[in-house]
N, C-alpha and C. Protein backbone atom coordinates (compact mmCIF):
# COMPACT_ATOMS: atom_id res chain seq x y z
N UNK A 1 65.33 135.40 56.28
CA UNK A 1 65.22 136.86 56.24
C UNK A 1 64.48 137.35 57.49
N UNK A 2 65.39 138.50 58.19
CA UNK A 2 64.51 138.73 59.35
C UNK A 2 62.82 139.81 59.08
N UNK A 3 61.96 139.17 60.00
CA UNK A 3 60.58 139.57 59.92
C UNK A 3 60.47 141.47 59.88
N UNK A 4 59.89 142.10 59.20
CA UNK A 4 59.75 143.77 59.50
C UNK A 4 58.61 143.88 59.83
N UNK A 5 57.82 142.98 60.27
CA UNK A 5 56.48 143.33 61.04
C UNK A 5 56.29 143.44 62.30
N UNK A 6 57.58 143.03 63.26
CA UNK A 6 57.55 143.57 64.50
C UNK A 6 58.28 144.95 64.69
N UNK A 7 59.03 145.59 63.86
CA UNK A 7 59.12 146.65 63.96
C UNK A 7 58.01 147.92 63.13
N UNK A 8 57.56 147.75 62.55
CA UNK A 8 56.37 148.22 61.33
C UNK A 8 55.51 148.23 62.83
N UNK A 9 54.84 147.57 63.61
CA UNK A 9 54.20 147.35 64.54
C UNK A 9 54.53 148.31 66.19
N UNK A 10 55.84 148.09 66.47
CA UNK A 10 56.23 148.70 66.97
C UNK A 10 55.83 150.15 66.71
N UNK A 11 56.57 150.96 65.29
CA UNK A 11 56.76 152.05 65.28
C UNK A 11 54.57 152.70 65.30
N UNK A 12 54.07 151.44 64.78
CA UNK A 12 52.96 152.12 64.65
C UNK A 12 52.00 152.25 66.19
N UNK A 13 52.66 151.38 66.99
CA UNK A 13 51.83 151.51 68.55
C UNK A 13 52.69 153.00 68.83
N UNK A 14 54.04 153.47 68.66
CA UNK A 14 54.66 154.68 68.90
C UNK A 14 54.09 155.76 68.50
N UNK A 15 53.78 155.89 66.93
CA UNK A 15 53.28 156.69 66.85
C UNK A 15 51.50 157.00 66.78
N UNK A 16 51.16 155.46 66.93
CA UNK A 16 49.36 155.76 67.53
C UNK A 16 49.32 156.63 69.34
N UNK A 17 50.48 156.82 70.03
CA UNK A 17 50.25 157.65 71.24
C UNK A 17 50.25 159.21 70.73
N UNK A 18 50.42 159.81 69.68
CA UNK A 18 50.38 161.19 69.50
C UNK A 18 49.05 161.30 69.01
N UNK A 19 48.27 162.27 69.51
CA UNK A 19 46.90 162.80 69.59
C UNK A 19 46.74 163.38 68.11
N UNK A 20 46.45 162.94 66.96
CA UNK A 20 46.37 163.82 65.49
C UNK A 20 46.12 162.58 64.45
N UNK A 21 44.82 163.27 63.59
CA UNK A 21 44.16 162.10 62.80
C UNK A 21 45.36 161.64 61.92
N UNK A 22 46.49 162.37 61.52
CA UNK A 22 47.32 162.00 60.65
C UNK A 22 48.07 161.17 61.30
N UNK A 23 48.00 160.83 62.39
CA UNK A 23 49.19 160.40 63.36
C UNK A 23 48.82 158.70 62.83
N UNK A 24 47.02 158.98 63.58
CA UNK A 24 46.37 157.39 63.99
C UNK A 24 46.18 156.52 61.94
N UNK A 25 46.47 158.02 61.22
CA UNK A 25 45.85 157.26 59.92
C UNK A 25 47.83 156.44 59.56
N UNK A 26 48.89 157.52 60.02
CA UNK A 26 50.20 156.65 59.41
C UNK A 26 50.63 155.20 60.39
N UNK A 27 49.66 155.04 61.55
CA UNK A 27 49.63 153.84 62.39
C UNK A 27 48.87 152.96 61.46
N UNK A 28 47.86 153.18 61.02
CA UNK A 28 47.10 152.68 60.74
C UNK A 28 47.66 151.79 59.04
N UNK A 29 48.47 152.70 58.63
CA UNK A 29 49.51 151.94 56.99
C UNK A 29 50.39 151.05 57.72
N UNK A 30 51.10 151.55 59.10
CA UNK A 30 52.16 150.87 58.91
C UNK A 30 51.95 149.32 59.42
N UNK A 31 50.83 149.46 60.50
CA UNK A 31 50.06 147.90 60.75
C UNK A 31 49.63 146.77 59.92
N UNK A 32 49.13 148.23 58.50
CA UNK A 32 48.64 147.18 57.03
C UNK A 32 49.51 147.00 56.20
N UNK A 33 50.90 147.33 56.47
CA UNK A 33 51.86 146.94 56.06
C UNK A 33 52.33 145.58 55.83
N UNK A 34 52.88 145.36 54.18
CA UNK A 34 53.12 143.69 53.77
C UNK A 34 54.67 144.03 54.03
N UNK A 35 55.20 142.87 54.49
CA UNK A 35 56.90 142.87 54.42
C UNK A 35 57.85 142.81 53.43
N UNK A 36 57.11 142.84 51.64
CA UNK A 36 57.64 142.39 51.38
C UNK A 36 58.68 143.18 50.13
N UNK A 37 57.81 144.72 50.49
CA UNK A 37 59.38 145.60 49.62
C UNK A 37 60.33 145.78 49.97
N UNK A 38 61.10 145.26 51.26
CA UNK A 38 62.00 145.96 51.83
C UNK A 38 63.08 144.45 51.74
N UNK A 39 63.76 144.71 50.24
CA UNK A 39 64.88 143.85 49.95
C UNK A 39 66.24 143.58 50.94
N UNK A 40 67.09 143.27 50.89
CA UNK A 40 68.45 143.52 51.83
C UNK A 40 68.87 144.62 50.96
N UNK A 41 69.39 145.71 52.06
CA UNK A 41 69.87 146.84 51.54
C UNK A 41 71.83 146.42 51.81
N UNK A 42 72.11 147.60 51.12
CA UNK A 42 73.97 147.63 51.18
C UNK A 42 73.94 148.53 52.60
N UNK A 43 75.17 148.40 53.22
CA UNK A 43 75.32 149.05 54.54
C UNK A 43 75.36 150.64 54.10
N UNK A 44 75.02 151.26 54.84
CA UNK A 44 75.28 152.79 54.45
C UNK A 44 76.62 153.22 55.56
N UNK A 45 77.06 154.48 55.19
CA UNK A 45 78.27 155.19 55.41
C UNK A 45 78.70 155.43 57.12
N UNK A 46 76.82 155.26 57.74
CA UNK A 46 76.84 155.88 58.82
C UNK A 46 76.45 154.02 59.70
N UNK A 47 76.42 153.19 58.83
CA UNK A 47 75.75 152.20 59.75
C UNK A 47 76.09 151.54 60.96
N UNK A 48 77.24 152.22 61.18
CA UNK A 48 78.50 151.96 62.62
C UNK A 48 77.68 152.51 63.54
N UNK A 49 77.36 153.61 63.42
CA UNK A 49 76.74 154.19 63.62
C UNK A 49 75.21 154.41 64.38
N UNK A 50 74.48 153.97 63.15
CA UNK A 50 73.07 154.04 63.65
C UNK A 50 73.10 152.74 64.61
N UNK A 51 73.75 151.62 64.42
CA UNK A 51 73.69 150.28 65.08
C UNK A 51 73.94 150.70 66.35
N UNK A 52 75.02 151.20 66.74
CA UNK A 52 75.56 151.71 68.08
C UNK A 52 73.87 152.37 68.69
N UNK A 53 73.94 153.42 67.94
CA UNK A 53 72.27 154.18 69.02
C UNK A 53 71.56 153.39 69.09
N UNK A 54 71.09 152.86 68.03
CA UNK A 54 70.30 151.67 68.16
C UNK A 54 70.14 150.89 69.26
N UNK A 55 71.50 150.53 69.64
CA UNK A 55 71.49 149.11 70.64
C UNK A 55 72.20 149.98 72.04
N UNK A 56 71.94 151.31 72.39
CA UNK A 56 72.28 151.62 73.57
C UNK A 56 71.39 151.73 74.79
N UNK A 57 71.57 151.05 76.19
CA UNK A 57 70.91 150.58 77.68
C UNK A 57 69.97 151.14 77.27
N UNK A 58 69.79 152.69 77.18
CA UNK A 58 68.34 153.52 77.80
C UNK A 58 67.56 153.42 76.36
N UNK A 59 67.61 153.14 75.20
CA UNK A 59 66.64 153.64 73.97
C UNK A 59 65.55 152.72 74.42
N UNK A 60 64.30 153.34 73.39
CA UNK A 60 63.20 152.65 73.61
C UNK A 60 63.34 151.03 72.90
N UNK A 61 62.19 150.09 73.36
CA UNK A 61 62.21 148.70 72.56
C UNK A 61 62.67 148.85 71.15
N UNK A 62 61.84 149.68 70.22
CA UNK A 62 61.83 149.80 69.13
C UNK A 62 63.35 150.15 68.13
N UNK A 63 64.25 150.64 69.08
CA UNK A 63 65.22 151.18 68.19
C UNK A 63 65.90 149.66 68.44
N UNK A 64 65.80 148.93 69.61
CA UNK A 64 66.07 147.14 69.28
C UNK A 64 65.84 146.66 68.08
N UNK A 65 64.22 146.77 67.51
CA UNK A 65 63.85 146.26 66.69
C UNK A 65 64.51 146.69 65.38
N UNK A 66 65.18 148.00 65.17
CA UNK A 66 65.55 148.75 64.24
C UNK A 66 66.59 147.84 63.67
N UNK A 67 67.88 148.29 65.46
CA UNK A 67 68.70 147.31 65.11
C UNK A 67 69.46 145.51 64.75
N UNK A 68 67.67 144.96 64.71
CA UNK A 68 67.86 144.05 64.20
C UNK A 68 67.24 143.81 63.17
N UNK A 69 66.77 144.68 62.28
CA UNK A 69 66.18 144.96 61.02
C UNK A 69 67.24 145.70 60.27
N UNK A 70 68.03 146.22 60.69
CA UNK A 70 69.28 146.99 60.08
C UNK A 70 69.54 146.62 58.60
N UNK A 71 69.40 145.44 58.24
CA UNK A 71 69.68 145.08 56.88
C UNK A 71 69.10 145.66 55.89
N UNK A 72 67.82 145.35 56.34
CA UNK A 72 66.53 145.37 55.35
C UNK A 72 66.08 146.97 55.55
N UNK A 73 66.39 147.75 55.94
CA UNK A 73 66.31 149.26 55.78
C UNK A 73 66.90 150.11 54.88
N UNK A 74 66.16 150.66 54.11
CA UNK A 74 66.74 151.42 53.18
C UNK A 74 67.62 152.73 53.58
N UNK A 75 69.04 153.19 54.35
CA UNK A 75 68.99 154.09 54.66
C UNK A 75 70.06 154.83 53.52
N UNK A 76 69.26 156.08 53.43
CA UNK A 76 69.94 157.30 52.41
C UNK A 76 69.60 158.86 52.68
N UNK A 77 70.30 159.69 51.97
CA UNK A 77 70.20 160.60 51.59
C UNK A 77 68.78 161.50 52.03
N UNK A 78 68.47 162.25 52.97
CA UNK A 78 67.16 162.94 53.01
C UNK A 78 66.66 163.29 51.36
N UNK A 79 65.55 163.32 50.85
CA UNK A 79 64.83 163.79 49.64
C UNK A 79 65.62 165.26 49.59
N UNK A 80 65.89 165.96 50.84
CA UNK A 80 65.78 167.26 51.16
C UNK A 80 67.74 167.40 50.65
N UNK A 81 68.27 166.36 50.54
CA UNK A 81 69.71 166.62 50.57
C UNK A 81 70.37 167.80 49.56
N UNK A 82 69.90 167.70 48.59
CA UNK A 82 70.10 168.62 47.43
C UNK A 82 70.14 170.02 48.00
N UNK A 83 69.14 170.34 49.01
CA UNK A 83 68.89 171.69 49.00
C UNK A 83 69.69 172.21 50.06
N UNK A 84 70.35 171.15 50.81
CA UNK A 84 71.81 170.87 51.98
C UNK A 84 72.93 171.65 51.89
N UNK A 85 73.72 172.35 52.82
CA UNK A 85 74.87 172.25 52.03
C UNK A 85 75.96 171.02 52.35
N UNK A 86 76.58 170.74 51.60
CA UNK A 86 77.26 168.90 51.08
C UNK A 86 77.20 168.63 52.61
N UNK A 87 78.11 169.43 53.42
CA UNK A 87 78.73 168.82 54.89
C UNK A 87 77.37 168.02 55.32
N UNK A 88 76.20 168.62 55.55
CA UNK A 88 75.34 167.85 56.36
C UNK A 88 74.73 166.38 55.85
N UNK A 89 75.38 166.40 54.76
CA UNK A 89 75.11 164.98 54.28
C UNK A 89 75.81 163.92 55.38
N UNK A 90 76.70 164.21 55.47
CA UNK A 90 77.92 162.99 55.72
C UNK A 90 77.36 162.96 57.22
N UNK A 91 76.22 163.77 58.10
CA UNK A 91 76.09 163.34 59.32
C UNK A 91 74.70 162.65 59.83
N UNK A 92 73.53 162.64 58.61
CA UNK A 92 72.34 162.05 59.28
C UNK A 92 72.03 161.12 57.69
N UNK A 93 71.30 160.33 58.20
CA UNK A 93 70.65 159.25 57.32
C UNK A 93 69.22 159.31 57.66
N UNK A 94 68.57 159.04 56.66
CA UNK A 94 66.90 158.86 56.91
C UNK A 94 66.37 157.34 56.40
N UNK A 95 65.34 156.75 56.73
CA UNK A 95 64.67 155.35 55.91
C UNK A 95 63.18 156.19 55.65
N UNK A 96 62.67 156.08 54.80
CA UNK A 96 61.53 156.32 54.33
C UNK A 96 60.59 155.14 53.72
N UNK A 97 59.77 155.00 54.99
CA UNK A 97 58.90 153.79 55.06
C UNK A 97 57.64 153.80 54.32
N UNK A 98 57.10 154.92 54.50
CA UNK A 98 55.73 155.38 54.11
C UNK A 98 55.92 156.48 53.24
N UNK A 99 55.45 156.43 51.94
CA UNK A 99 55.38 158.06 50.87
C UNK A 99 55.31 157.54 49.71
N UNK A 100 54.71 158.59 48.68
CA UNK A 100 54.57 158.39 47.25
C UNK A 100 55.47 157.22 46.80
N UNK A 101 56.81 157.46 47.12
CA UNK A 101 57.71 156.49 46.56
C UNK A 101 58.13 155.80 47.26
N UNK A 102 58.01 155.07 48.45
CA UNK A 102 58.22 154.31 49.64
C UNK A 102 57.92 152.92 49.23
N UNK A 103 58.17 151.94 50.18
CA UNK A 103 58.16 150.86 49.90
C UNK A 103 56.02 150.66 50.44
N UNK A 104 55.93 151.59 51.74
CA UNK A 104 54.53 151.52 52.18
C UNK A 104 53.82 152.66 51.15
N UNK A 105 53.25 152.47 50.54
CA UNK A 105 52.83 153.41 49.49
C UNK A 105 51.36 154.58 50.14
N UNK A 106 52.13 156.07 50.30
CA UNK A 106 50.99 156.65 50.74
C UNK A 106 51.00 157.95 49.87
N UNK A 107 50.11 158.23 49.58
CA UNK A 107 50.10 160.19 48.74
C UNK A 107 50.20 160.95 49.35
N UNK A 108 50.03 161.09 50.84
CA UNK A 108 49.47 161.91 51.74
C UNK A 108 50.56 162.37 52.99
N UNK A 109 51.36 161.05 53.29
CA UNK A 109 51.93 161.16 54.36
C UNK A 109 53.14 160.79 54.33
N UNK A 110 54.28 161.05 55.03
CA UNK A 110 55.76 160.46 54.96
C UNK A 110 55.81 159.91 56.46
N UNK A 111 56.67 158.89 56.71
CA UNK A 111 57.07 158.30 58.07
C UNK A 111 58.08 157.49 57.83
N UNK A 112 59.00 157.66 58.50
CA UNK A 112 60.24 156.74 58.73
C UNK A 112 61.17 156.86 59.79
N UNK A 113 62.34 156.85 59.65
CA UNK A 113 63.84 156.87 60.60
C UNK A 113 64.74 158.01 60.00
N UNK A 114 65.16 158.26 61.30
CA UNK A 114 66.12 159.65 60.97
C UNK A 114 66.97 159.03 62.07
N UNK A 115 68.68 159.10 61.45
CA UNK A 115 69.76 158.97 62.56
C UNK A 115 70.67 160.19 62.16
N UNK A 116 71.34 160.76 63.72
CA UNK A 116 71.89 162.25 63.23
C UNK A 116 73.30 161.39 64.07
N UNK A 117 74.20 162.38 63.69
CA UNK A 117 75.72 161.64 64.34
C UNK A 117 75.76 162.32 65.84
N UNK A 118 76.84 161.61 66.34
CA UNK A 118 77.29 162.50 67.52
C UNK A 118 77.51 163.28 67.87
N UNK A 119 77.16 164.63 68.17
CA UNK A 119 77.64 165.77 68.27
C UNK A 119 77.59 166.85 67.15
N UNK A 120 76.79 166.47 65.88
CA UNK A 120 76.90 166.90 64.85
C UNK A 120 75.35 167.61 64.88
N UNK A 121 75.33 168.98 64.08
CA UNK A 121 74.68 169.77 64.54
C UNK A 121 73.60 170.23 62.90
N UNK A 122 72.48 169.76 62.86
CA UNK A 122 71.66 170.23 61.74
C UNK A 122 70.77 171.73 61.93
N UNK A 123 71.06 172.33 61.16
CA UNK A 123 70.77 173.93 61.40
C UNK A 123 69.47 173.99 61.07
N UNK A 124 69.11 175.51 61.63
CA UNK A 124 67.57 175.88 61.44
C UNK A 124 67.16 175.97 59.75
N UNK A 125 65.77 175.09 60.00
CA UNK A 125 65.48 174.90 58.63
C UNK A 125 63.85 174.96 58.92
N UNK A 126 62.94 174.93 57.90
CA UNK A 126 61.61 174.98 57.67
C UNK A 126 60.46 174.31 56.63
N UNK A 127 59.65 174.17 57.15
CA UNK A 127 58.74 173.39 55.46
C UNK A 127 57.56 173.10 55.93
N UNK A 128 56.70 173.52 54.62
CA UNK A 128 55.33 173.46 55.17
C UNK A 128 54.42 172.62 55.26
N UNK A 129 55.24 171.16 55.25
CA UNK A 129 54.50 169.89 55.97
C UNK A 129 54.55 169.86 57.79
N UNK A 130 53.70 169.59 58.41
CA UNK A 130 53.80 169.47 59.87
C UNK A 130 54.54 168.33 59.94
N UNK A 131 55.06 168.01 60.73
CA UNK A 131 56.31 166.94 61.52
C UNK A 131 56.48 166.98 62.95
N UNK A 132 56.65 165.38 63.17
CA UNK A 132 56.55 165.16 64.20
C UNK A 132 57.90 163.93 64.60
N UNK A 133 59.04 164.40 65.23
CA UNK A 133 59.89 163.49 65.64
C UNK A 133 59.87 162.71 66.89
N UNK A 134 59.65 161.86 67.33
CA UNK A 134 59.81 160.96 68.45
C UNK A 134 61.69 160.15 68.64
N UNK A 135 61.99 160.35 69.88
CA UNK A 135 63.21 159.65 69.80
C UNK A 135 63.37 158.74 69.99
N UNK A 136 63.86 157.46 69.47
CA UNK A 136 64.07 155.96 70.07
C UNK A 136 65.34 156.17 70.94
N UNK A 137 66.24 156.49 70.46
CA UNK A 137 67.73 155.95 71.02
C UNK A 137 68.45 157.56 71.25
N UNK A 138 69.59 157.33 72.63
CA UNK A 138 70.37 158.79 72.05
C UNK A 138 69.64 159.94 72.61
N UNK A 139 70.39 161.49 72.29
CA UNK A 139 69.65 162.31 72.99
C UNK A 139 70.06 163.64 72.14
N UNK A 140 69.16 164.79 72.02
CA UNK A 140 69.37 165.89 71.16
C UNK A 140 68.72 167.04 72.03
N UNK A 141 69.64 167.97 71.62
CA UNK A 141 68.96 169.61 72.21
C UNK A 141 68.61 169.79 71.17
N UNK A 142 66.86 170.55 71.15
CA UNK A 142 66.47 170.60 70.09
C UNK A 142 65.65 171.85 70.24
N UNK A 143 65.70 172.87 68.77
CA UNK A 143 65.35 174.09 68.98
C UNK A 143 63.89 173.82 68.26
N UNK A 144 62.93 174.76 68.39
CA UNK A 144 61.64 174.37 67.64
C UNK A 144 61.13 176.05 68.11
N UNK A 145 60.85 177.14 67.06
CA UNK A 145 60.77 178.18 67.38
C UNK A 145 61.59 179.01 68.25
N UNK A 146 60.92 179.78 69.39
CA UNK A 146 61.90 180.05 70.41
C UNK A 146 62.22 179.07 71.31
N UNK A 147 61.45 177.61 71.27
CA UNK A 147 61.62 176.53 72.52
C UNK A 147 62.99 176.20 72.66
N UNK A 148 63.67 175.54 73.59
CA UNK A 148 65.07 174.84 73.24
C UNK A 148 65.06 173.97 74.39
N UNK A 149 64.97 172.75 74.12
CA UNK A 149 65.02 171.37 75.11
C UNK A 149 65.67 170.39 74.47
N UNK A 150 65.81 169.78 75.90
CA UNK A 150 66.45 168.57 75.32
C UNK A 150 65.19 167.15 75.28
N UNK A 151 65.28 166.16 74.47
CA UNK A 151 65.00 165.17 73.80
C UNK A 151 65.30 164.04 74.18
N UNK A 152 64.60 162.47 75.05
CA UNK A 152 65.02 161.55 75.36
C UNK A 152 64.79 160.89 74.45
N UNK A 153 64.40 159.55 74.84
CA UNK A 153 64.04 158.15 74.06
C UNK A 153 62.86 158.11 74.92
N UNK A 154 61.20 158.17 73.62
CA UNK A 154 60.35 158.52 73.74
C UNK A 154 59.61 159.48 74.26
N UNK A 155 60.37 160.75 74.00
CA UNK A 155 59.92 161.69 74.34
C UNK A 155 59.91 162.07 72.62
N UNK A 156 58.67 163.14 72.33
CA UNK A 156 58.41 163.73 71.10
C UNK A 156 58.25 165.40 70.76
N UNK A 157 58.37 165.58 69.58
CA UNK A 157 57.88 167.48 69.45
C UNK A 157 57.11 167.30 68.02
N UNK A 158 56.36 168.58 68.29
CA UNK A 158 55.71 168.35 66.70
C UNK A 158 55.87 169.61 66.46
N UNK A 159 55.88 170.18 64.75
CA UNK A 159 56.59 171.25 64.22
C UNK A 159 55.44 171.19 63.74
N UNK A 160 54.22 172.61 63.66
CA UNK A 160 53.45 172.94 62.37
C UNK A 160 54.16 173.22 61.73
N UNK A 161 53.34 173.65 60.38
CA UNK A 161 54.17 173.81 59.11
C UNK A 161 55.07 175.26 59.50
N UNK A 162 56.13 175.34 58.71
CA UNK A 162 57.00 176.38 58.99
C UNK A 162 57.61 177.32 59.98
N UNK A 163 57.85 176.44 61.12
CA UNK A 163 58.19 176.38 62.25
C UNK A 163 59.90 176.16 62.14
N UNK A 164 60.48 177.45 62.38
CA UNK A 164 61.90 176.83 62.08
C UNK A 164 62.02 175.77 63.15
N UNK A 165 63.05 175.39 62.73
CA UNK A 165 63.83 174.03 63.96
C UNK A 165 65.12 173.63 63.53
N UNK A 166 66.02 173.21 64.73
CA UNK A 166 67.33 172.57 64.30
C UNK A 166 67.70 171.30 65.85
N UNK A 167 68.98 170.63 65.46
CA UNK A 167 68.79 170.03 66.61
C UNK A 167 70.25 169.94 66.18
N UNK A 168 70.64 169.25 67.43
CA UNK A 168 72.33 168.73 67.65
C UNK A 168 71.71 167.71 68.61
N UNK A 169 72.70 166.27 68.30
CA UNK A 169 73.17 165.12 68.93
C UNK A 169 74.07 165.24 69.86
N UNK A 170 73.32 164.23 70.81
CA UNK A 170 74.19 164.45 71.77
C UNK A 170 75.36 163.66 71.70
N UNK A 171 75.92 162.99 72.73
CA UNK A 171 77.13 162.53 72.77
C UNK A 171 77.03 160.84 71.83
N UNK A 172 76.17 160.37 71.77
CA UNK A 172 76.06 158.85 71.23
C UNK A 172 75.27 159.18 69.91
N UNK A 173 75.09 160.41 69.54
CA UNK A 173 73.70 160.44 68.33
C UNK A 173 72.58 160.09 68.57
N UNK A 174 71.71 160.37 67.76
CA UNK A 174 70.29 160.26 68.17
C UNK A 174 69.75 159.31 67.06
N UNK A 175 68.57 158.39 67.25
CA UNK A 175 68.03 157.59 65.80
C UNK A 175 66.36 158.17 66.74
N UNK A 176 65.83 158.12 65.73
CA UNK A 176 64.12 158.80 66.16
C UNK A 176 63.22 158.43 64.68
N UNK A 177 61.90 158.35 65.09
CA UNK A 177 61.14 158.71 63.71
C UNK A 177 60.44 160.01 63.43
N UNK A 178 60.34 159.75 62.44
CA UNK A 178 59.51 161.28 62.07
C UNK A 178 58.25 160.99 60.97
N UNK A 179 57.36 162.18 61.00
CA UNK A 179 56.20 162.05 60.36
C UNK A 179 56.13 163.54 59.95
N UNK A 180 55.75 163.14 58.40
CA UNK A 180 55.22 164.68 57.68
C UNK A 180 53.85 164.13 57.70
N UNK A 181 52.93 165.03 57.61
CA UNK A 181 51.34 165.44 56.82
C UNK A 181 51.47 166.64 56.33
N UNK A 182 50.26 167.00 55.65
CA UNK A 182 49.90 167.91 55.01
C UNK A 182 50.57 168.44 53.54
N UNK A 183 51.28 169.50 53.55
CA UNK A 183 52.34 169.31 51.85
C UNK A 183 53.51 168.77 52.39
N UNK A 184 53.42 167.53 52.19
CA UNK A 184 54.76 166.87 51.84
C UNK A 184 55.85 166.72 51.09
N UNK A 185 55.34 167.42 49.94
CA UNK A 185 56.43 168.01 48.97
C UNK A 185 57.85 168.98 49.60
N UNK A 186 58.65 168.45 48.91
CA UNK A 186 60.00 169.24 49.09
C UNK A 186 60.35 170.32 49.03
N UNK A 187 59.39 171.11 48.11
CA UNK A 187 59.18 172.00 47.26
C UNK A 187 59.64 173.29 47.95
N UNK A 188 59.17 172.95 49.21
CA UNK A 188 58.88 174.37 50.29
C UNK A 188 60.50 174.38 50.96
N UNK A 189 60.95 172.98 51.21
CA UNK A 189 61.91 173.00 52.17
C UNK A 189 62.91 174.23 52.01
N UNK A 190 63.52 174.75 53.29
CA UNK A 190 64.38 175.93 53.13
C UNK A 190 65.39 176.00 54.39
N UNK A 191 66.67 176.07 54.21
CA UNK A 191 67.56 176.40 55.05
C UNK A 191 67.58 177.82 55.40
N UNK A 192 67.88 178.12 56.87
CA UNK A 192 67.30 179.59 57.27
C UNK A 192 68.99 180.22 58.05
N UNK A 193 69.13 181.56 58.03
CA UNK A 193 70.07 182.04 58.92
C UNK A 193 70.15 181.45 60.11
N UNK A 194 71.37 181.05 60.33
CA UNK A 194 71.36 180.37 61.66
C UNK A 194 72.74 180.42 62.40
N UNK A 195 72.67 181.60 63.32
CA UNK A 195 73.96 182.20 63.97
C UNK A 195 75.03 180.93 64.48
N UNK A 196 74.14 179.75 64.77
CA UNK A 196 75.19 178.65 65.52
C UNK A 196 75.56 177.61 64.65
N UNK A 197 75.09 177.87 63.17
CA UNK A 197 75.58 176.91 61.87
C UNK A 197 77.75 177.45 62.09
């Protein structure tokens, strides 16, 4: 069975470079992280997919590590899917490493993997956990208030709470992680008018 402690490791030297106690405390789980909830998963819908970003020239080390952990990743459905409408299902996958119900068990904080498809476009949305995406692989224009930039592999943005945002993939899709603090609950999440949906 391949090891998840060089990627667990990885993602946590990634996200120990962002300046925020929540940042250094979800480095700090994923280092004390045991390997040993993360069973072999079934392939998911998109895993053609995430493997490809994964393993393309320019991504960072880590989305390597992803894609050779690919098995053992749980990838599904955002928590948030329900409140979706159906289409955006079929274009991003999330792994949820760290949270209440995670395999890394935290009350406080969420952290994992987000892969969006090629060219496929997730609309302005909001919630009043802060978040913070970093990109491994792939590339996205990404809106965050009035900002609108584009997104490499290891380059990051952080959203306070209720900060609309949306992003589109670029031509290969994007795989990145992300981090909630603060209310992490779903509760808040909300899809917003969005002229380019």
């Amino acid at each position: 069975m391949i090891p998840l402690s060089p990627l667990l490791n990885a993602l946590a030297d990634l996200t120990a470079t962002e300046p925020r106690p929540e940042a250094q405390a979800t480095a700090a789980a994923l280092r004390a992280a045991v390997d040993t909830g993360f069973p072999t998963q079934p392939s998911s819908a998109l895993s053609a997919g995430i493997l490809h970003t994964a393993s393309l020239p320019d991504a960072h080390p880590a989305a390597r590590l992803v894609h050779r952990a690919h098995a053992r990743l749980p990838w599904r459905d955002s928590p948030a899917a329900s409140l979706q409408p159906t289409a955006l299902r079929a274009i991003k996958s999330i792994v949820t490493l760290l949270g209440p119900d995670a395999p890394i068990p935290s009350d406080d904080l969420l952290f994992g993997l987000f892969y969006q498809a090629p060219g496929s476009y997730y609309p302005l949305h909001a919630h009043e956990a802060a978040e913070t995406y970093t990109l491994l692989s792939g590339s996205a224009r990404w809106q965050a208030g009035d900002r609108r930039f584009l997104l490499s592999p290891g380059e990051a943005v952080h959203h306070p709470p209720n900060l609309p945002h949306a992003m589109r993939a670029g031509p290969e899709g994007f795989l990145a992680i992300w981090r909630w603090s603060g209310d992490i609950s779903f509760d808040s999440y909300r899809m917003l008018p969005d002229p380019e949906a």
